[in-house]
C-alpha atoms as a PDB file:
ATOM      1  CA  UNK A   1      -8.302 -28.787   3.715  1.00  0.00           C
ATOM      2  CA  UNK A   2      -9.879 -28.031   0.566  1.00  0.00           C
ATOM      3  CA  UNK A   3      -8.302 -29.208  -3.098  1.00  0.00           C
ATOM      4  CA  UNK A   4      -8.010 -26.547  -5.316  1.00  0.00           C
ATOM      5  CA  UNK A   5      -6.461 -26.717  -8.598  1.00  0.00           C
ATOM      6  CA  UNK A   6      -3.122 -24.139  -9.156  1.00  0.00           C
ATOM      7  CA  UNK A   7      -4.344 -22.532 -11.944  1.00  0.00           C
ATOM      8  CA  UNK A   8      -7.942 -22.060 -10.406  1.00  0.00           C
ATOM      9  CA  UNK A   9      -5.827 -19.873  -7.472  1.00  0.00           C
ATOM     10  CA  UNK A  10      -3.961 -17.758  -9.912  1.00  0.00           C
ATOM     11  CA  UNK A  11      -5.380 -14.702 -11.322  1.00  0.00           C
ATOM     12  CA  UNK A  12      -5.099 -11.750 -13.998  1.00  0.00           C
ATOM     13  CA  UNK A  13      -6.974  -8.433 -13.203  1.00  0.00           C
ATOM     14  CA  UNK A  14      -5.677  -4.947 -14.502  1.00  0.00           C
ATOM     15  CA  UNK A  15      -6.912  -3.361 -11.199  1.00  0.00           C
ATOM     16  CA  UNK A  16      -4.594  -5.419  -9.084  1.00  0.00           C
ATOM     17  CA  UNK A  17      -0.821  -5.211  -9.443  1.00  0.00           C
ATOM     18  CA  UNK A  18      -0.525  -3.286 -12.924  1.00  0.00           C
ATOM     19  CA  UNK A  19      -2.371  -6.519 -14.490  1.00  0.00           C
ATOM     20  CA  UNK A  20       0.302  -9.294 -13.132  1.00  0.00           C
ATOM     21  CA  UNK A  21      -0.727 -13.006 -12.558  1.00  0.00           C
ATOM     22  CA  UNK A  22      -1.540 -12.965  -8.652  1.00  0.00           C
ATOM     23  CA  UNK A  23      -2.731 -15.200  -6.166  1.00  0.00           C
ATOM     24  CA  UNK A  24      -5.975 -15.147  -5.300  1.00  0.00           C
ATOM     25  CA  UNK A  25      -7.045 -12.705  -2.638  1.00  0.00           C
ATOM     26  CA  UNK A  26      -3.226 -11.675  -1.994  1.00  0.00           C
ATOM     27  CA  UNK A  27      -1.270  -9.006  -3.547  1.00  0.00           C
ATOM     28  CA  UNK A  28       1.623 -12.004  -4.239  1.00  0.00           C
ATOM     29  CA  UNK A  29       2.903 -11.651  -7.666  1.00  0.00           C
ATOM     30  CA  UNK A  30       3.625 -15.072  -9.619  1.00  0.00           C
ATOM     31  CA  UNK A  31       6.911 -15.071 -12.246  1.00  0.00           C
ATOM     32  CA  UNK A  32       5.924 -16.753 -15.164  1.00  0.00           C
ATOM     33  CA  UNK A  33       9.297 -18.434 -16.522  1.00  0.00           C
END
């Protein structure tokens, strides 16, 4: 299993989701608190 670090995963592109923070390669939205 691979280390990878959280924020390396996480993701902000304006194509994908209306521009929310995602997870990489998913469609998973991640609330910011």
């Amino acid at each position: 299993m691979e280390k990878v670090k959280p924020l390396e995963c996480i993701i902000i592109n304006p194509k994908v989701m209306v521009g929310k923070p995602v997870i990489r390669g998913t469609r998973l939205t991640v609330l910011l608190c």
